[in-house]
Structure formats: structure tokens, C-alpha cells
N, C-alpha and C. Protein backbone atom coordinates (compact mmCIF):
# COMPACT_ATOMS: atom_id res chain seq x y z
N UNK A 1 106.23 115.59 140.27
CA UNK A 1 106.82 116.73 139.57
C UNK A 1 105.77 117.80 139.28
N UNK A 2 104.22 117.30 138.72
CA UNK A 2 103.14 118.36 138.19
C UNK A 2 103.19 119.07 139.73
N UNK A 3 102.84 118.46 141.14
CA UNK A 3 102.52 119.21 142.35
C UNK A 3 103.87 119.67 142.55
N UNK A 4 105.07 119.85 142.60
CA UNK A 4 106.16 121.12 142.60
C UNK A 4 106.28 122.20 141.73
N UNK A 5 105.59 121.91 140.26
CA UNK A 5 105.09 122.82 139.53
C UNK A 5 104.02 124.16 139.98
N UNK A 6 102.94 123.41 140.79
CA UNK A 6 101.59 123.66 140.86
C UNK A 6 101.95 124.50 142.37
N UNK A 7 102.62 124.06 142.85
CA UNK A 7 103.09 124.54 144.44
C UNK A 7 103.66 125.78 143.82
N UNK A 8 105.15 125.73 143.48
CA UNK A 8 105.66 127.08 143.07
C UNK A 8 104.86 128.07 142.15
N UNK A 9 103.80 127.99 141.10
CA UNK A 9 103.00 128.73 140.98
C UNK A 9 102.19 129.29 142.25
N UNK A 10 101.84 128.28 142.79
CA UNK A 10 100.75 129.16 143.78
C UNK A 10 101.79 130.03 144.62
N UNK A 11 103.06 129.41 145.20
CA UNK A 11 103.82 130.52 146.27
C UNK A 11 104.13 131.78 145.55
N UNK A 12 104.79 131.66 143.89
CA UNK A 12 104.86 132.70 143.45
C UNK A 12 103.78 133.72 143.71
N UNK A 13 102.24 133.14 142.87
CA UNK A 13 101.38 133.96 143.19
C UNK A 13 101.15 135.07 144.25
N UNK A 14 100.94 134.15 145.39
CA UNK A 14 101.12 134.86 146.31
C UNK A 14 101.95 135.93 147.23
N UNK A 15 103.02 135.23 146.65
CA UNK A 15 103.97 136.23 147.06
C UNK A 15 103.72 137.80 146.14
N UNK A 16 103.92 137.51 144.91
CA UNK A 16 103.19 138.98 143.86
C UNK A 16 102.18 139.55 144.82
N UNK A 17 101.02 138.88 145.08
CA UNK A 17 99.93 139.79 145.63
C UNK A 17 100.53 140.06 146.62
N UNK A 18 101.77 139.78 147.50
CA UNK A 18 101.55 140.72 148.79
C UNK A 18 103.12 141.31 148.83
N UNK A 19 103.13 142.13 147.97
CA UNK A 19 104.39 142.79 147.79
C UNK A 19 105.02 143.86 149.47
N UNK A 20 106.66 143.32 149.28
CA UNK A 20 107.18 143.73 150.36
C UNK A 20 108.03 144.61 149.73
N UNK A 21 107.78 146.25 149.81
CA UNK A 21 108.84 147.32 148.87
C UNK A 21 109.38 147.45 150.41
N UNK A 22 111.14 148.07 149.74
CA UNK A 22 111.70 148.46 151.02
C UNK A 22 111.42 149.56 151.44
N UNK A 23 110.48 150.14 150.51
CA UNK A 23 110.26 151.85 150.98
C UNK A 23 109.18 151.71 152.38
N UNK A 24 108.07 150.64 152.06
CA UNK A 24 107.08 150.20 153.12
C UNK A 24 107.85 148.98 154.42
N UNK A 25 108.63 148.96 154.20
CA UNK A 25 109.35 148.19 155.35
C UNK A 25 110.57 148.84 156.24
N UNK A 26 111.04 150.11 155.50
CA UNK A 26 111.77 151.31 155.39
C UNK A 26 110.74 152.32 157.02
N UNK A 27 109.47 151.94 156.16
CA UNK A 27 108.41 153.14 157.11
C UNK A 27 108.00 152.22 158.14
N UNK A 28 107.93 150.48 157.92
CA UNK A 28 107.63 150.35 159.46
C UNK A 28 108.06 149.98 160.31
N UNK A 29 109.81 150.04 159.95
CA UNK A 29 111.16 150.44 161.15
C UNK A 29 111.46 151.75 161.25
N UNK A 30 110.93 153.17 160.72
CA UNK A 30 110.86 154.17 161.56
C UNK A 30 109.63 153.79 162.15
N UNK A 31 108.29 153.79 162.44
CA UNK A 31 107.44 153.76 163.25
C UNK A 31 107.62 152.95 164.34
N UNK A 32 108.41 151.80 163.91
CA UNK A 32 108.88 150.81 165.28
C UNK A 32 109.82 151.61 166.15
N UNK A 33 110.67 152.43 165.29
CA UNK A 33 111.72 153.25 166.23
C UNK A 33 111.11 154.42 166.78
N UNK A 34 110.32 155.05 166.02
CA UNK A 34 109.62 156.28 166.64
C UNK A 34 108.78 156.16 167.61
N UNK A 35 108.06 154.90 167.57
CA UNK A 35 107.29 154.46 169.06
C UNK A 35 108.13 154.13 170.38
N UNK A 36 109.24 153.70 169.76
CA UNK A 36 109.98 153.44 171.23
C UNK A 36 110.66 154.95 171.69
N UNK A 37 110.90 156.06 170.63
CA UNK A 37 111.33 157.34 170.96
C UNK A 37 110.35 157.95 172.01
N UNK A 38 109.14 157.55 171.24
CA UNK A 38 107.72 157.93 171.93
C UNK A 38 107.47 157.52 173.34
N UNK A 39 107.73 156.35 173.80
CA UNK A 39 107.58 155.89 174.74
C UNK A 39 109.13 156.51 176.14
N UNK A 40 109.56 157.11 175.28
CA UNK A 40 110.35 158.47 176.11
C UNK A 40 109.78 159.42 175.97
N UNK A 41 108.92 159.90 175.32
CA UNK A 41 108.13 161.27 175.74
C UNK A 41 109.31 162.27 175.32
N UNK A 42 109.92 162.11 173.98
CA UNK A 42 110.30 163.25 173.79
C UNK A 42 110.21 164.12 172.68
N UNK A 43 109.60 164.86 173.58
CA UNK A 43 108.40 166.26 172.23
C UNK A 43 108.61 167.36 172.88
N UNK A 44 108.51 168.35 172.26
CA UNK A 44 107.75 169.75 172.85
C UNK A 44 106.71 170.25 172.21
N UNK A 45 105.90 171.55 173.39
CA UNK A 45 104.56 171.15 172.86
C UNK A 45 104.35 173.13 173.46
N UNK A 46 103.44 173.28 172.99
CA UNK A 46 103.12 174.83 173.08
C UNK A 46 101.49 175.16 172.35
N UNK A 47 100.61 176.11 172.85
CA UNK A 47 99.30 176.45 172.86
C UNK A 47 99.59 177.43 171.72
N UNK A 48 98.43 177.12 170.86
CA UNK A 48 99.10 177.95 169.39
C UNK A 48 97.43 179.23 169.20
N UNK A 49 96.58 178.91 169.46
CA UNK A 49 95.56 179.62 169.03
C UNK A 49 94.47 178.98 169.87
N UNK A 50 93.37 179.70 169.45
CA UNK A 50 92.08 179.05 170.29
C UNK A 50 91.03 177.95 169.35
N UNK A 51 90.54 176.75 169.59
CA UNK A 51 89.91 176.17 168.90
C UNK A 51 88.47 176.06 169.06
N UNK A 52 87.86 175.18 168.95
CA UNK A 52 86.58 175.19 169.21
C UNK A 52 86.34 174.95 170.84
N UNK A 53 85.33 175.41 171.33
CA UNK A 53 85.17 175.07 172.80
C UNK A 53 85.34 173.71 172.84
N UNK A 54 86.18 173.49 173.97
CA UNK A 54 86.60 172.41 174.53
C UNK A 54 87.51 171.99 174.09
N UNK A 55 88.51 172.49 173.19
CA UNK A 55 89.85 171.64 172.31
C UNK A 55 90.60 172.50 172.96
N UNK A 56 91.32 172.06 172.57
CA UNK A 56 93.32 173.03 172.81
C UNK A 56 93.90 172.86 171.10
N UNK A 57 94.35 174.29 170.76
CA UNK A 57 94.69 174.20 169.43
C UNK A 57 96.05 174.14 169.63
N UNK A 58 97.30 173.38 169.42
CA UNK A 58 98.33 173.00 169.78
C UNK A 58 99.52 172.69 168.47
N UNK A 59 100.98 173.33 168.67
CA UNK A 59 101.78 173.17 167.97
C UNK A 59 102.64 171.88 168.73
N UNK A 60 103.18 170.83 167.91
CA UNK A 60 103.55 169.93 168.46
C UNK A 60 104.83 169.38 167.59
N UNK A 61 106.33 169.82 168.58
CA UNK A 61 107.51 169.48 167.94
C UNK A 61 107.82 167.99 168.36
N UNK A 62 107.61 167.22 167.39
CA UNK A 62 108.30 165.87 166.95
C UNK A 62 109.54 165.00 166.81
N UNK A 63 110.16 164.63 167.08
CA UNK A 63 111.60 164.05 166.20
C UNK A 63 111.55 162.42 165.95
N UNK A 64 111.98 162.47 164.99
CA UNK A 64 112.00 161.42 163.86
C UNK A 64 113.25 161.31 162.67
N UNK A 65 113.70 159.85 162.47
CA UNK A 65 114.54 159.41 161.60
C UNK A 65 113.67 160.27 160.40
N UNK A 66 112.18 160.19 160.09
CA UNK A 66 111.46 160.29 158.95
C UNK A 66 110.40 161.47 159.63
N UNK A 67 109.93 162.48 158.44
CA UNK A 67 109.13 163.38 158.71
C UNK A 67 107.79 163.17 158.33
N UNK A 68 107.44 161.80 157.90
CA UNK A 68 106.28 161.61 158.19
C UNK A 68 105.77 160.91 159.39
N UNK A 69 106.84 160.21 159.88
CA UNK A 69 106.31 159.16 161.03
C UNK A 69 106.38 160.52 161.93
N UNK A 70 107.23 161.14 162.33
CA UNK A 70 106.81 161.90 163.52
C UNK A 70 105.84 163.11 163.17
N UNK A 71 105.31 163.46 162.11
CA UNK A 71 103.93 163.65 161.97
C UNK A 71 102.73 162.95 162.82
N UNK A 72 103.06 161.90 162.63
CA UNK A 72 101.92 160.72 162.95
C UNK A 72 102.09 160.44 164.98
N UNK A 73 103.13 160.51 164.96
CA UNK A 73 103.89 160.85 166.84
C UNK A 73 103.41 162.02 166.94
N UNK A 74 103.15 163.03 166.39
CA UNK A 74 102.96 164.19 166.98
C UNK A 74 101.54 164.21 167.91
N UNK A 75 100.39 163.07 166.96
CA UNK A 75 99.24 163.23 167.93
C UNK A 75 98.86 162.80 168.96
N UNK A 76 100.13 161.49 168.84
CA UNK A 76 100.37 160.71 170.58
C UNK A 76 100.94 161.77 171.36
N UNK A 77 102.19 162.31 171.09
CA UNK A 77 102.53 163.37 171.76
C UNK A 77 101.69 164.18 172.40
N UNK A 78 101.02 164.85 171.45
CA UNK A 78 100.06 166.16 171.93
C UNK A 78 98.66 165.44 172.99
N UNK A 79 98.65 164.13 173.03
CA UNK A 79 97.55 163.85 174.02
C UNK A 79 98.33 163.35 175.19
N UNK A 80 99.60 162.72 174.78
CA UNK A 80 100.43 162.64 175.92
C UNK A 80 100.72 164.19 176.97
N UNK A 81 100.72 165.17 176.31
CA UNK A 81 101.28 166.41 176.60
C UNK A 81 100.17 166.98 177.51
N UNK A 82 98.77 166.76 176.73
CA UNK A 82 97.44 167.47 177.43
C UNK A 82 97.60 166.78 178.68
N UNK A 83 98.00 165.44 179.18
CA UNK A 83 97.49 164.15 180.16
C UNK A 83 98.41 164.84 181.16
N UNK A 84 99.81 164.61 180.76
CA UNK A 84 100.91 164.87 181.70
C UNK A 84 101.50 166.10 182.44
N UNK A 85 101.85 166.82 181.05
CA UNK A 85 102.63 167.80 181.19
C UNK A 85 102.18 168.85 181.02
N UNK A 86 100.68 169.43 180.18
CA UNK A 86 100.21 170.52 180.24
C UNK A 86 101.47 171.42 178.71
N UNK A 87 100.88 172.56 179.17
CA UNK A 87 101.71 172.98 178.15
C UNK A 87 101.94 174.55 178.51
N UNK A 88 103.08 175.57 177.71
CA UNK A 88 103.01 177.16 178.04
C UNK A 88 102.51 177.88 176.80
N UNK A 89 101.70 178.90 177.22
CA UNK A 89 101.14 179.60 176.05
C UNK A 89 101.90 180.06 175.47
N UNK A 90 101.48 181.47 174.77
CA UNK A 90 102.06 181.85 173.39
C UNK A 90 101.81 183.12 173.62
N UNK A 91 102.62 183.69 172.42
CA UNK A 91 101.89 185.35 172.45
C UNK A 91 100.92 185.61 171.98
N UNK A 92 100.00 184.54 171.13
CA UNK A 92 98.67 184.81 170.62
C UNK A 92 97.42 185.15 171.36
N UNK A 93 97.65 185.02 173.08
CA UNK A 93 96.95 184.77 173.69
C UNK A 93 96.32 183.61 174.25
N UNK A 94 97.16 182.58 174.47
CA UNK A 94 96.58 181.43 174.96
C UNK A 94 97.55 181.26 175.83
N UNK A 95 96.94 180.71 177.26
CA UNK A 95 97.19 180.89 177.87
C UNK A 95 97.84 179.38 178.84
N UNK A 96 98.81 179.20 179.67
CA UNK A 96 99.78 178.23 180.19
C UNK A 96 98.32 177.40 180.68
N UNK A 97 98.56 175.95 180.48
CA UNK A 97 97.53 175.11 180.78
C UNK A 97 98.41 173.87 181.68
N UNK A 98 97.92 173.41 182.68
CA UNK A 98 98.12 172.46 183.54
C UNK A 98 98.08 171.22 183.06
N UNK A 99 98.49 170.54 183.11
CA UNK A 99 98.25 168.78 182.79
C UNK A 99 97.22 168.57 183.45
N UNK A 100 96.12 167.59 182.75
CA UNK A 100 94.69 167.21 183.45
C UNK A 100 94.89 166.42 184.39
N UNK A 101 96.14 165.31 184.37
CA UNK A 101 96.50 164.55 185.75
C UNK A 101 97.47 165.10 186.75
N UNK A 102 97.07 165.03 188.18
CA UNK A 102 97.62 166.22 188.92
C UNK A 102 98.50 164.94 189.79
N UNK A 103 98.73 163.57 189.49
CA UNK A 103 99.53 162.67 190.11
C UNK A 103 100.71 162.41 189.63
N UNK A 104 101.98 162.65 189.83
CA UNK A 104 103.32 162.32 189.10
C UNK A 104 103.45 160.84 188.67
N UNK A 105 102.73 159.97 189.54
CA UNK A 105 103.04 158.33 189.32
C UNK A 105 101.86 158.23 188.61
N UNK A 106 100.40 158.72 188.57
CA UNK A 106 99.25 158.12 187.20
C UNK A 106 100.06 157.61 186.38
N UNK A 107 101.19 158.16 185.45
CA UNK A 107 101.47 156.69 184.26
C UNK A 107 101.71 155.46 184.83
N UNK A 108 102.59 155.07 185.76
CA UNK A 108 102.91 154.02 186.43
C UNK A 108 101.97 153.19 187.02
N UNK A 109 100.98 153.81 187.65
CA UNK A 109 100.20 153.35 188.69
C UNK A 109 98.76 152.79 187.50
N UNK A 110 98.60 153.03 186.40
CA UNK A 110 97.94 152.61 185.43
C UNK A 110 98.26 152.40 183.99
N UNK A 111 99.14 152.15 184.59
CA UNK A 111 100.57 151.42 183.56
C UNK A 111 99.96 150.88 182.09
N UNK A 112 98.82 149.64 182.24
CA UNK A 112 98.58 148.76 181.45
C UNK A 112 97.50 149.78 180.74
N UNK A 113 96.90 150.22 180.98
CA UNK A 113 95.68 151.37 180.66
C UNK A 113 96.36 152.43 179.58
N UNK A 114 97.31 152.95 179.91
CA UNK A 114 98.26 153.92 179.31
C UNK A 114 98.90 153.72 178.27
N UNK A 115 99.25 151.70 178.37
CA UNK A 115 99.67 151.42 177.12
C UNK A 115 98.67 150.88 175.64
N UNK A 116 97.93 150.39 176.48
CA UNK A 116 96.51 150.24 175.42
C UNK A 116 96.06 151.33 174.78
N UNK A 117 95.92 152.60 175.49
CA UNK A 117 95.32 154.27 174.91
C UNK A 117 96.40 154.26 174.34
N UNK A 118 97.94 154.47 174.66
CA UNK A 118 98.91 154.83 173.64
C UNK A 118 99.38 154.14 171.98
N UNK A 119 98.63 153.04 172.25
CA UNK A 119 98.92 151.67 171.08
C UNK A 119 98.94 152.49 169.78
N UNK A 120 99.58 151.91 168.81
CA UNK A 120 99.24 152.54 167.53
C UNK A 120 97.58 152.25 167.19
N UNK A 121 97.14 153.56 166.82
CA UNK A 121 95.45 153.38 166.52
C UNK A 121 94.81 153.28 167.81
N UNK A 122 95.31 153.69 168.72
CA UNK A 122 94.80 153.07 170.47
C UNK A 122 93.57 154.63 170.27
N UNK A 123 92.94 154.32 171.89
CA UNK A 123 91.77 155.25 171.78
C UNK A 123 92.67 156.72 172.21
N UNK A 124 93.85 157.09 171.83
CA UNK A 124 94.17 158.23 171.66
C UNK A 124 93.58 158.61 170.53
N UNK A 125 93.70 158.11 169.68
CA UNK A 125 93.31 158.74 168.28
C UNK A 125 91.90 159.34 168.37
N UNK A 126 91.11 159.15 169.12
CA UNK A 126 89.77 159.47 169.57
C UNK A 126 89.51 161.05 169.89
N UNK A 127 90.70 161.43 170.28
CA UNK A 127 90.61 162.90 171.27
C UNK A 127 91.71 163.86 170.29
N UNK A 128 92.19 163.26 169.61
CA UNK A 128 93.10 164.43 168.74
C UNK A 128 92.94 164.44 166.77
N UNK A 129 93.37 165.70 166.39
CA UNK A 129 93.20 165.59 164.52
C UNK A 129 93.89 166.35 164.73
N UNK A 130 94.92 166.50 163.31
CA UNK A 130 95.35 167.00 162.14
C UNK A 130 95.01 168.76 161.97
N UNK A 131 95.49 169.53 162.14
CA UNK A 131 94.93 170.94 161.52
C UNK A 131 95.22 171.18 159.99
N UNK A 132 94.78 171.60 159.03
CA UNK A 132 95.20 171.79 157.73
C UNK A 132 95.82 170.77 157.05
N UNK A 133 95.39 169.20 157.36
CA UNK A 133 95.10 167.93 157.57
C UNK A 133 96.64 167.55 157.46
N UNK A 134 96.99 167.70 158.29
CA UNK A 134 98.89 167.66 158.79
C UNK A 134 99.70 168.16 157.95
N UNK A 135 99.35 168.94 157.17
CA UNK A 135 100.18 169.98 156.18
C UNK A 135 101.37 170.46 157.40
N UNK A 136 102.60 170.43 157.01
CA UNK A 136 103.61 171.25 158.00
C UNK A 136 104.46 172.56 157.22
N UNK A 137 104.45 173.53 157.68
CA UNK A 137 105.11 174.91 157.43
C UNK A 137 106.32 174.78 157.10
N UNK A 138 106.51 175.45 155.94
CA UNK A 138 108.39 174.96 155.41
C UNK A 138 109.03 175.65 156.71
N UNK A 139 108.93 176.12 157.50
CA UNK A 139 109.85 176.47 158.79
C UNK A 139 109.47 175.28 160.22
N UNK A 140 108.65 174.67 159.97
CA UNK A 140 108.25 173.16 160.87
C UNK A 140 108.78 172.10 160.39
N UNK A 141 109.83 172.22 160.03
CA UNK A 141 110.15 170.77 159.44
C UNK A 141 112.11 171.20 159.35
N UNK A 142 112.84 170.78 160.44
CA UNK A 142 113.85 170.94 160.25
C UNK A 142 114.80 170.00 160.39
N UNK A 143 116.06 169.69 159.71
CA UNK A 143 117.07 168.53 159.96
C UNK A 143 117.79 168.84 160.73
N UNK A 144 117.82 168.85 162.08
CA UNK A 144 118.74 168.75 163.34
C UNK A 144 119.82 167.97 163.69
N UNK A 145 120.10 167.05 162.45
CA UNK A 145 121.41 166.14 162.45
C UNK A 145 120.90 165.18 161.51
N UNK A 146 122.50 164.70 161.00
CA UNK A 146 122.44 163.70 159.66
C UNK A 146 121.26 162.61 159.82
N UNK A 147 121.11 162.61 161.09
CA UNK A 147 119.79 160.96 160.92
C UNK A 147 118.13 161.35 161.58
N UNK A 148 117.88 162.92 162.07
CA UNK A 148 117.00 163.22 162.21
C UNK A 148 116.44 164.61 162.05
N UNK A 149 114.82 164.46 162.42
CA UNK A 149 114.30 165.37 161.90
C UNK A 149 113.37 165.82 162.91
N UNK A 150 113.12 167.21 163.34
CA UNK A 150 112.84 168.02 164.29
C UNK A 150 111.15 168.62 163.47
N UNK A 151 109.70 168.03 163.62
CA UNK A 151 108.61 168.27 162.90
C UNK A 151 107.57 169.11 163.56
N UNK A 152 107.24 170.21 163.59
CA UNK A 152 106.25 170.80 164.76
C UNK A 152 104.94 171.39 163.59
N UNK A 153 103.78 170.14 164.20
CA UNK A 153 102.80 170.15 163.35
C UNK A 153 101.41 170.76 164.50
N UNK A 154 100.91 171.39 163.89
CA UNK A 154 99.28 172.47 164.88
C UNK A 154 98.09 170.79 164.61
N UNK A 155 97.84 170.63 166.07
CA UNK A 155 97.21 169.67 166.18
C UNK A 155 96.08 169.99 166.92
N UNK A 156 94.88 169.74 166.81
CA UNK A 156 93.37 170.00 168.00
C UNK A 156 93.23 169.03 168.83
N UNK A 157 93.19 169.19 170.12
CA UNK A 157 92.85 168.13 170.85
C UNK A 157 91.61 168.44 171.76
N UNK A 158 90.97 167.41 171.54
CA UNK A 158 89.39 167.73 172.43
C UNK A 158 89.71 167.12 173.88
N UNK A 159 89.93 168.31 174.17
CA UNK A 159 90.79 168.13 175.87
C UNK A 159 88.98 167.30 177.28
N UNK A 160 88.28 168.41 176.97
CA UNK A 160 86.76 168.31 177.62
C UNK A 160 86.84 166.49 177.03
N UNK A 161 86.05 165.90 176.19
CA UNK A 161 85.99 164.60 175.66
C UNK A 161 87.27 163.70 176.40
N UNK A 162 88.38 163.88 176.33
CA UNK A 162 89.80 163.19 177.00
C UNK A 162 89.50 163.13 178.42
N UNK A 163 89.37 164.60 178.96
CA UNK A 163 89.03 164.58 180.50
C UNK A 163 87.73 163.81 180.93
N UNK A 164 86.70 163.39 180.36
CA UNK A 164 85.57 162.77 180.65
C UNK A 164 86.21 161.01 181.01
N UNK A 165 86.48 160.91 179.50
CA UNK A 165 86.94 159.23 179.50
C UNK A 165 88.19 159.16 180.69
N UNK A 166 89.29 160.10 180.75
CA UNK A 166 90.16 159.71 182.19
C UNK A 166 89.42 159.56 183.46
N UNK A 167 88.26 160.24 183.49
CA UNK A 167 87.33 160.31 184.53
C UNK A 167 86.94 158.94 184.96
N UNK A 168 86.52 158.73 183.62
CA UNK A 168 85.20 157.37 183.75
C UNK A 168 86.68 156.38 184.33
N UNK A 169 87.66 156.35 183.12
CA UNK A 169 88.39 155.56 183.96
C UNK A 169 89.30 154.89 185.68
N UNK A 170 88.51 156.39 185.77
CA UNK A 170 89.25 156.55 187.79
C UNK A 170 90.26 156.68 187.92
N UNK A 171 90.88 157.81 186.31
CA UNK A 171 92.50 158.01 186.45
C UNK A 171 92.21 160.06 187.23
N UNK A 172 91.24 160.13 186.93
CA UNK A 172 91.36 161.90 186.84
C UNK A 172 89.55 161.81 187.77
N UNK A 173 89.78 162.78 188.69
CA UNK A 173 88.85 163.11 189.79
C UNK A 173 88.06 164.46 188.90
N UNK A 174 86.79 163.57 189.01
CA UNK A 174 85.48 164.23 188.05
C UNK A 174 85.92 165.61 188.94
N UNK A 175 85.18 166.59 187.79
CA UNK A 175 85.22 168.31 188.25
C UNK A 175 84.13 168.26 189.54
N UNK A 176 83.04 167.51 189.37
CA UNK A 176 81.64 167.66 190.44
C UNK A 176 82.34 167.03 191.92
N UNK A 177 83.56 166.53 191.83
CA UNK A 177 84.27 165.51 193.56
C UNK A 177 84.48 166.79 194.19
N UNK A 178 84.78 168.16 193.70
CA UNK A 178 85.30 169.30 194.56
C UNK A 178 84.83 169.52 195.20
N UNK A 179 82.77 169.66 195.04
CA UNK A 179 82.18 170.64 195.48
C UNK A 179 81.38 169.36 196.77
């Protein structure tokens, strides 16, 4: 009887220290759902200003059940966007940029590579930040229907640094193979 005592104290215990709120279990079934949104690639993406040499300063529209998780999609997006699809300028003066991979099948054909860089915390996070440390514009943040949300957050991506490592990886043909 003392060790069923002594047991349910300790499970209680433990259970206290590792509290499960539904608000935090709430956020990591949108991120479970927003990664699989993600893994459709569906964003839009546009050249917003000029950043430091070698970045792309980038506005990046999101959608999400929740407007913070596709905050957090927006920076997979925007390195997804630099890789693939490139992007169209703006009237600020920046100008239509090409996708750094010039192969339609590169995702496929390095399939397993693509999903490791894309992972949550994967070495995407390496090549992109936050502008105005993901602050979004009361006109960037809109409800496009009862269960989602449409987020377009200005993101930097160090395009030069991205294009090196696709290099090393033998996904993207070094600039010096031309000449």
C-alpha cells in the first residue's frame, strides 16, 4: 500500500513538471498542419527592397490556421522560393530574380537532402531572418476565411551563403563551371 502511495506521488509529480496546456498542443497541430501545407509550397513571394550585399530582402505571403505558425513557414517558404521559384520585383526597384536551381526535377532528384534542409530547425534556418524581428504590418495579416489566415512577413535571405552550400552539395553548378 506505502509503494502505491509513493508511486502516485512520484507520477503526480511529474506529470506537474511537464505540463500539457491545450494552448501548446493547440500550436503543435498547427505546425504539424502547416508543415504539411508547406510541403505543398503554397506561398507567394515578391522582392521588397535591397539588403545587404548578398541577401534578397523579401516579402513573404503565408497561410495558416494560426498567424504565428505561418510566420515561422514564412522562412521555409522564402528559402524554398530563392531555391525554386525565384521571385518578381517590385516598384521599389528590385528587380525579377531567377530561382538559383535551373533543374525542374532538383527537388525530386535530391529528394532526401531537401527534406533534411527543410526539417523544422533544418539548415534552412541558416540562410534566412526575421526583418523588424517578424513584427507583421496591420495590412500583412489578413483572414481569408473562417479557418485561415493569409501572413506576408519582409524576410532577408543570404541568397550568396545558400548558393555556396547548394554548390558544395552538387545540387547547383558553381558560378567558376561556366568559364
Amino acid at each position: 500500500m506505502k509503494y502505491f502511495k509513493i508511486l502516485g506521488v512520484v507520477i503526480i509529480t511529474v506529470l506537474m513538471c511537464f505540463p500539457t496546456s491545450t494552448e501548446a498542443q493547440s500550436k503543435r497541430r498547427a505546425r504539424k498542419k502547416a508543415n504539411i501545407a508547406t510541403a505543398q509550397w503554397r506561398y507567394e513571394i515578391e522582392g521588397v527592397g535591397t539588403g545587404r550585399e548578398g541577401t534578397y530582402l523579401l516579402k513573404v505571403w503565408s497561410y495558416s490556421k494560426r498567424p504565428d505558425v505561418a510566420i515561422e513557414q514564412a522562412k521555409k517558404n522564402a528559402v524554398h522560393g530563392v531555391i525554386f521559384k525565384g521571385f518578381v520585383g517590385s516598384k521599389q526597384g528590385v528587380s525579377t530574380q531567377k530561382p538559383l536551381v535551373k533543374s525542374l526535377n532538383a527537388e525530386k532528384e535530391h529528394e532526401q537532402f531537401f527534406k533534411d534542409f527543410f526539417a523544422n530547425g533544418g539548415a534552412y534556418m541558416r540562410y534566412v531572418s526575421t526583418t523588424a524581428d517578424g513584427a507583421v504590418a496591420a495590412g500583412d495579416r489578413m483572414k481569408i476565411s473562417k479557418k485561415e489566415y493569409k501572413v506576408g512577413v519582409v524576410v532577408s535571405v543570404r541568397k550568396d551563403e545558400l548558393r555556396k552550400a547548394l554548390e558544395q552539395a552538387g545540387i547547383v553548378k558553381g558560378l567558376s563551371s561556366m568559364f
